[in-house]
N, C-alpha and C. Protein backbone atom coordinates (compact mmCIF):
# COMPACT_ATOMS: atom_id res chain seq x y z
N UNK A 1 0.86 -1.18 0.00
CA UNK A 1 0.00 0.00 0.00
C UNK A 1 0.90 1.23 0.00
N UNK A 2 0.65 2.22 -0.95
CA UNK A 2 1.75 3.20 -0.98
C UNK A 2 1.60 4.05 0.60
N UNK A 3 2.59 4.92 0.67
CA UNK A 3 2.57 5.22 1.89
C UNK A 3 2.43 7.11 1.68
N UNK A 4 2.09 7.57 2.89
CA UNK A 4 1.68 9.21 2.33
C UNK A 4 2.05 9.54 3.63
N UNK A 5 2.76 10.89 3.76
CA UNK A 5 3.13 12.07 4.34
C UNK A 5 1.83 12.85 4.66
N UNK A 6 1.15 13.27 5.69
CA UNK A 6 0.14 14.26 5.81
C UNK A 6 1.05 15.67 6.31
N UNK A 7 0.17 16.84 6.15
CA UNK A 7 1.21 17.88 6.75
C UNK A 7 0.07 18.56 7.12
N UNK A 8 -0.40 18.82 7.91
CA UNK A 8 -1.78 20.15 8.55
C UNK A 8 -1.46 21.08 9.11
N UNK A 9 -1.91 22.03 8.65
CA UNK A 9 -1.88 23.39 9.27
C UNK A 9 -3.47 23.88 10.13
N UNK A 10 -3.79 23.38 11.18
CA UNK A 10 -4.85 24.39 11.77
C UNK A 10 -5.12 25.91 11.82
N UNK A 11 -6.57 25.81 11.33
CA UNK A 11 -7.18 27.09 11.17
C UNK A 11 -7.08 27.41 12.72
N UNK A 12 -7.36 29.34 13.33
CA UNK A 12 -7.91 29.08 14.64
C UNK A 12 -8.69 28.54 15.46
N UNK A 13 -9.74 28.27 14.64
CA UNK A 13 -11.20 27.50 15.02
C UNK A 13 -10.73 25.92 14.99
N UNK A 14 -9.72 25.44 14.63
CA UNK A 14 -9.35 23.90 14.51
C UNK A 14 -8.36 24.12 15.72
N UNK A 15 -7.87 24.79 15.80
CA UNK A 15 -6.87 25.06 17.24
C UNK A 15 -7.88 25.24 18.40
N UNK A 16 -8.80 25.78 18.53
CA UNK A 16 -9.51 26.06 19.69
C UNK A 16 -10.12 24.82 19.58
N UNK A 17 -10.16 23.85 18.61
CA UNK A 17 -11.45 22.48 18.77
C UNK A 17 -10.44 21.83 19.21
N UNK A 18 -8.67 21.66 19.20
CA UNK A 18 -8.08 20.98 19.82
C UNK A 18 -7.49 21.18 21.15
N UNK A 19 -8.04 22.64 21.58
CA UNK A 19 -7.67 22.74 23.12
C UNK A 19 -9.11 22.43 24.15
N UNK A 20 -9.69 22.50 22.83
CA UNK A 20 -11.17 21.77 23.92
C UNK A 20 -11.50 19.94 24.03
N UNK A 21 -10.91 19.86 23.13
CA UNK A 21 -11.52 18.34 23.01
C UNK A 21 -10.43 17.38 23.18
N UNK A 22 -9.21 18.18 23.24
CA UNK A 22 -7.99 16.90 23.44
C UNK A 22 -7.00 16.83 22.33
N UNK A 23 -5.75 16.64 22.41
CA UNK A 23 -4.93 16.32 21.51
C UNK A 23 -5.52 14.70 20.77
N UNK A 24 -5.72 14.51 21.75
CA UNK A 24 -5.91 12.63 21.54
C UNK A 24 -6.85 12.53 20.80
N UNK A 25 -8.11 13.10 21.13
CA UNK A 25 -9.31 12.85 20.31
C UNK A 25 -9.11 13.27 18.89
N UNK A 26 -7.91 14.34 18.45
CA UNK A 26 -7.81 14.88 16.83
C UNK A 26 -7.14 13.51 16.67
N UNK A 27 -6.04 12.87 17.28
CA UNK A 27 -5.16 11.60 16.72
C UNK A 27 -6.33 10.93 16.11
N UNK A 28 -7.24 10.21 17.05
CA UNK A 28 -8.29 8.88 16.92
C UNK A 28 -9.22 9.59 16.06
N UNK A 29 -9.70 10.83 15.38
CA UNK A 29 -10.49 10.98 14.51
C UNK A 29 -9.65 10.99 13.39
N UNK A 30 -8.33 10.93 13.30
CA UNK A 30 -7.73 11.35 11.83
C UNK A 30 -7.86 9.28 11.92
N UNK A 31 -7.15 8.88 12.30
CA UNK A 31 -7.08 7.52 12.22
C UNK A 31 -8.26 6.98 11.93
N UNK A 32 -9.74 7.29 12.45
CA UNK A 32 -10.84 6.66 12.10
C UNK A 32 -11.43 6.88 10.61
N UNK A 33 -10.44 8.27 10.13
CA UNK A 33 -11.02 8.59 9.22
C UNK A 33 -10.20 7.95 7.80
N UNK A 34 -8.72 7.31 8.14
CA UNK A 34 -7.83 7.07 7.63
C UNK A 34 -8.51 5.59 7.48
N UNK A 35 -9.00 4.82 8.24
CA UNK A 35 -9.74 3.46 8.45
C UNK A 35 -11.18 3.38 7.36
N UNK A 36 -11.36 4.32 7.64
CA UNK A 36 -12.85 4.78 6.60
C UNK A 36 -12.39 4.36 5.19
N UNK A 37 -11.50 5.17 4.86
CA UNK A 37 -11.03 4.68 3.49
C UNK A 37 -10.25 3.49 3.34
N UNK A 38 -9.91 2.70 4.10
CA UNK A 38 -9.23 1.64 3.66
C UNK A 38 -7.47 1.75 4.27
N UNK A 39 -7.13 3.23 5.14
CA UNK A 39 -5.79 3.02 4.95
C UNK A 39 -5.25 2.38 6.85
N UNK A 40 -4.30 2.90 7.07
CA UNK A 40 -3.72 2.36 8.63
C UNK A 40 -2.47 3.72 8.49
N UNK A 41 -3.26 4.01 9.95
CA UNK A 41 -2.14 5.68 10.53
C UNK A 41 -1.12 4.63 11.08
N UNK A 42 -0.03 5.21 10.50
CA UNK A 42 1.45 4.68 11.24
C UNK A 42 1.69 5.57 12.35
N UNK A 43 1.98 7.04 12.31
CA UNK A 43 1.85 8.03 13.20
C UNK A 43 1.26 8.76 13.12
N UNK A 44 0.78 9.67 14.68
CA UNK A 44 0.04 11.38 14.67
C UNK A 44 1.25 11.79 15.31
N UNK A 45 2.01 12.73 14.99
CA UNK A 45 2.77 13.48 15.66
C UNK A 45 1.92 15.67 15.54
N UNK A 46 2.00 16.04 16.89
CA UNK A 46 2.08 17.60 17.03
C UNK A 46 3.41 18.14 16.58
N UNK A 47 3.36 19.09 15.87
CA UNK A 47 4.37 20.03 15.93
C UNK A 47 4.27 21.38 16.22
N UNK A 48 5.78 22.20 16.41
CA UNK A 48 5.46 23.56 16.11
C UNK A 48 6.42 24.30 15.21
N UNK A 49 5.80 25.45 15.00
CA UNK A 49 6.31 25.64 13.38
C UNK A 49 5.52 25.88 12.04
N UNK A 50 5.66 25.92 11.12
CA UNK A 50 5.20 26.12 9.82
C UNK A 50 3.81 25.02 9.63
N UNK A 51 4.58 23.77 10.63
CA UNK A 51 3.09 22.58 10.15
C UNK A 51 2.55 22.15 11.76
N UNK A 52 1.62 21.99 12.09
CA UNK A 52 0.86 21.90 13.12
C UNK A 52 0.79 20.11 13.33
N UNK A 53 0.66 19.30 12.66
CA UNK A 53 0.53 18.15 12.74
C UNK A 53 1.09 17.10 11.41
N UNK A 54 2.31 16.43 11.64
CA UNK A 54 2.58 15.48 10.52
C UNK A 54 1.95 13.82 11.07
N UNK A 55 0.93 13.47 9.67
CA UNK A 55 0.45 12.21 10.03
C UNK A 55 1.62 11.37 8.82
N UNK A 56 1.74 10.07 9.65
CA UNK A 56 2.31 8.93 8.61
C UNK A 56 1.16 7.68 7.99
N UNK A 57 0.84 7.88 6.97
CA UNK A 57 -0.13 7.01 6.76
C UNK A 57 -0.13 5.83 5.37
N UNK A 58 -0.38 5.24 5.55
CA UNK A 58 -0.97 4.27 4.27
C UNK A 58 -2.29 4.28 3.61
N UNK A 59 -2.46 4.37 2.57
CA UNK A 59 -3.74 4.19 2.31
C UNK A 59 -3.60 3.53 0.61
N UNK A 60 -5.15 3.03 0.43
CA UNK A 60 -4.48 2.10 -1.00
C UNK A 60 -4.30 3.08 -2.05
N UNK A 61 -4.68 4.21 -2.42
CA UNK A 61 -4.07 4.88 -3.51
C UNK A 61 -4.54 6.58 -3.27
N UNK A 62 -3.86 6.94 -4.55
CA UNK A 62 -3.77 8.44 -4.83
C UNK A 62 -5.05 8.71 -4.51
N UNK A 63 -6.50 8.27 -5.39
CA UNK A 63 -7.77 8.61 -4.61
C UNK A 63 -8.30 9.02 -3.67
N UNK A 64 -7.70 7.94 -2.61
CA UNK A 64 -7.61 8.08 -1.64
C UNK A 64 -7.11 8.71 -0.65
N UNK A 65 -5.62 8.90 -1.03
CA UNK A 65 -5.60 10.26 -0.68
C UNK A 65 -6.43 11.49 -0.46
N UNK A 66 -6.59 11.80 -2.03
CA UNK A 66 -7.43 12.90 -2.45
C UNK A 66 -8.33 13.29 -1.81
N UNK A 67 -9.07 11.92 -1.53
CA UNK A 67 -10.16 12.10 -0.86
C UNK A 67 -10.04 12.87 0.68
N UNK A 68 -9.14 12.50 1.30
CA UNK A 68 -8.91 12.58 2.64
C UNK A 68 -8.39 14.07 2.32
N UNK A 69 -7.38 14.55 1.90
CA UNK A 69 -7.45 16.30 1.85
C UNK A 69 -8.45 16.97 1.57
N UNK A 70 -9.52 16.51 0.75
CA UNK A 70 -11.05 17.40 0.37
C UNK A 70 -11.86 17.04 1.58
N UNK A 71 -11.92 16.32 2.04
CA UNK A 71 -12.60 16.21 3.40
C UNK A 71 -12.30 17.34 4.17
N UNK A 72 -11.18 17.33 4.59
CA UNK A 72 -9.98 17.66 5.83
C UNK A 72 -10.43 18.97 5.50
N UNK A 73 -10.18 19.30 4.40
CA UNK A 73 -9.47 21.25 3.68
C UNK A 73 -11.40 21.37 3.75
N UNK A 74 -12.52 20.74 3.49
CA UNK A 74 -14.21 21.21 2.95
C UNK A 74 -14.54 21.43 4.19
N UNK A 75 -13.59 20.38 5.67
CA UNK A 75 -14.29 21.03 6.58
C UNK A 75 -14.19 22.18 7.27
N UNK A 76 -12.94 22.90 7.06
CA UNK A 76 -12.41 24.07 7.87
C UNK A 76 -11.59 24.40 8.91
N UNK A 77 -11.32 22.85 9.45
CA UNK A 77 -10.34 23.40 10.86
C UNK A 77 -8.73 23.54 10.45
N UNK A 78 -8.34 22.70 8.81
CA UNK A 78 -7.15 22.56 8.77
C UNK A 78 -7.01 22.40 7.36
N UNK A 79 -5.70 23.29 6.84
CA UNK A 79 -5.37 23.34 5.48
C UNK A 79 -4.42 21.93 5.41
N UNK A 80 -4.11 20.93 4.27
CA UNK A 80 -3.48 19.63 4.23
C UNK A 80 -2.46 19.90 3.31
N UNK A 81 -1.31 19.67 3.21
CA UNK A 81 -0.19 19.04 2.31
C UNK A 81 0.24 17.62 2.19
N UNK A 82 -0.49 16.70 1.55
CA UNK A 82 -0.11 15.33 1.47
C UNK A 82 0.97 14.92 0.15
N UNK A 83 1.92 14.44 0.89
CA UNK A 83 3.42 14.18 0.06
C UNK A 83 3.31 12.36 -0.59
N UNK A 84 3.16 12.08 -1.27
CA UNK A 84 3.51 10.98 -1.50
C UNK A 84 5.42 10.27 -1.21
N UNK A 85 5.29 9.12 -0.43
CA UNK A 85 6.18 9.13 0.00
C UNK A 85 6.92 7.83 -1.07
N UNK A 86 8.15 7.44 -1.47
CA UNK A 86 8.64 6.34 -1.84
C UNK A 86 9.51 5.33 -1.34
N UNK A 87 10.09 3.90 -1.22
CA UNK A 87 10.94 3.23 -1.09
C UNK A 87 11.44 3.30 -1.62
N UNK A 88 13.08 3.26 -1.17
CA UNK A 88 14.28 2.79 -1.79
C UNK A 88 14.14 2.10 -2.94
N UNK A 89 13.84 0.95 -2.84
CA UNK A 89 13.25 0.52 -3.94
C UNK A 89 12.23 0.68 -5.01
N UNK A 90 11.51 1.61 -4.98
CA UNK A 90 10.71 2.33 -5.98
C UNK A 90 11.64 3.40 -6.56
N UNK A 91 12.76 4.18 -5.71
CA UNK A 91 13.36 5.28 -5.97
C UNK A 91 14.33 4.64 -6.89
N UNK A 92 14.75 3.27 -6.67
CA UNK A 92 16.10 2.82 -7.90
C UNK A 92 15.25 2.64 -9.38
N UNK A 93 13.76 2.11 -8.97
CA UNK A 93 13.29 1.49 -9.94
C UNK A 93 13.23 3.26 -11.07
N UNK A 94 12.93 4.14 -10.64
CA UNK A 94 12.84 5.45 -10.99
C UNK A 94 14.07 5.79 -11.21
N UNK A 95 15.23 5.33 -10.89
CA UNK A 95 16.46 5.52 -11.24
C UNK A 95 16.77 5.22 -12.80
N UNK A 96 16.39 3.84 -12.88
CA UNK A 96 16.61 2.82 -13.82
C UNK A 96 15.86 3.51 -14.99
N UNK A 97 14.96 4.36 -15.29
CA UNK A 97 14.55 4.59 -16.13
C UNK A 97 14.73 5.94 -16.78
N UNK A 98 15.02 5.87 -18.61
CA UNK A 98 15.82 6.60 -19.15
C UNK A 98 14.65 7.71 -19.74
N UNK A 99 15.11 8.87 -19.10
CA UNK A 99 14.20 10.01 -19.34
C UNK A 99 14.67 10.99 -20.37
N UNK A 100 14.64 11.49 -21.46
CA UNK A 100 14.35 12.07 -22.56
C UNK A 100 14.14 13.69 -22.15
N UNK A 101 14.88 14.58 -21.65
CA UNK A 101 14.62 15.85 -21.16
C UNK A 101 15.80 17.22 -21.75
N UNK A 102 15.09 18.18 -22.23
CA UNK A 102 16.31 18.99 -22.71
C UNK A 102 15.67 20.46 -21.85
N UNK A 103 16.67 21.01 -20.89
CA UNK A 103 16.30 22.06 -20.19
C UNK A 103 16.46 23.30 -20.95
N UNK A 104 15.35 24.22 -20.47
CA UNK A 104 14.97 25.48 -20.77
C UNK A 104 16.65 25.89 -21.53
N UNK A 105 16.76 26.52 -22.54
CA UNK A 105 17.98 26.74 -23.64
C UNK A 105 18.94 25.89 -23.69
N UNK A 106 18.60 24.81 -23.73
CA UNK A 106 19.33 24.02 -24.01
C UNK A 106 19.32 23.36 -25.49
C-alpha cells in the first residue's frame, strides 16, 4: 500500500477544537477517518512551526488520498499538504529509467 506524508496546518477555530476536546481525540479521529477509506495511521505526531501536525499514513491509492485532503481542507479546521512518499526501492526502480529531457535553452 503506498505510503503518504500528511502535513496540517490548523485554522484558529481547529486550534480552539483541539484545546477543547484533546490532543488525543484529533489523533483517533484522523485515524478513524484514515480506516474509513481503507488506509492504517502509522503516526500522529504535534508540531510547532510552519506545520501543526505530521500524520504517517498508508492508504491504498492516490484517490484516496485525495479524498482525505477534500474532506480535511471542505471542513475548515485545517489546510493539508499530502506528500507521497517512496521506497528505496521504488526510488532505484525510478532511477533505472531513461528520461528524454532537454532544459529550458538548451
Amino acid at each position: 500500500m503506498p505510503k503518504y506524508l500528511v502535513k496540517a496546518k490548523y485554522t484558529p477555530d481547529g486550534l480552539r477544537g483541539v484545546r477543547e476536546k484533546g490532543a488525543k481525540s484529533r489523533a483517533d479521529a484522523v485515524g478513524d477517518m484514515i480506516k474509513g477509506v481503507g488506509g492504517t495511521m502509522d503516526g500522529f505526531f504535534f508540531a510547532f512551526g510552519d506545520t501543526d501536525v505530521f500524520v504517517l499514513v498508508d492508504l491504498p491509492d492516490d484517490e484516496s488520498a485525495a479524498a482525505v485532503a477534500i474532506a480535511v481542507g471542505a471542513a475548515g479546521g485545517a489546510s493539508t499538504n499530502i506528500v507521497k512518499l517512496l521506497t528505496p526501492e521504488q526510488t532505484d526502480a525510478a532511477l533505472a529509467l531513461s528520461v528524454g529531457y532537454t532544459p529550458p535553452g538548451g
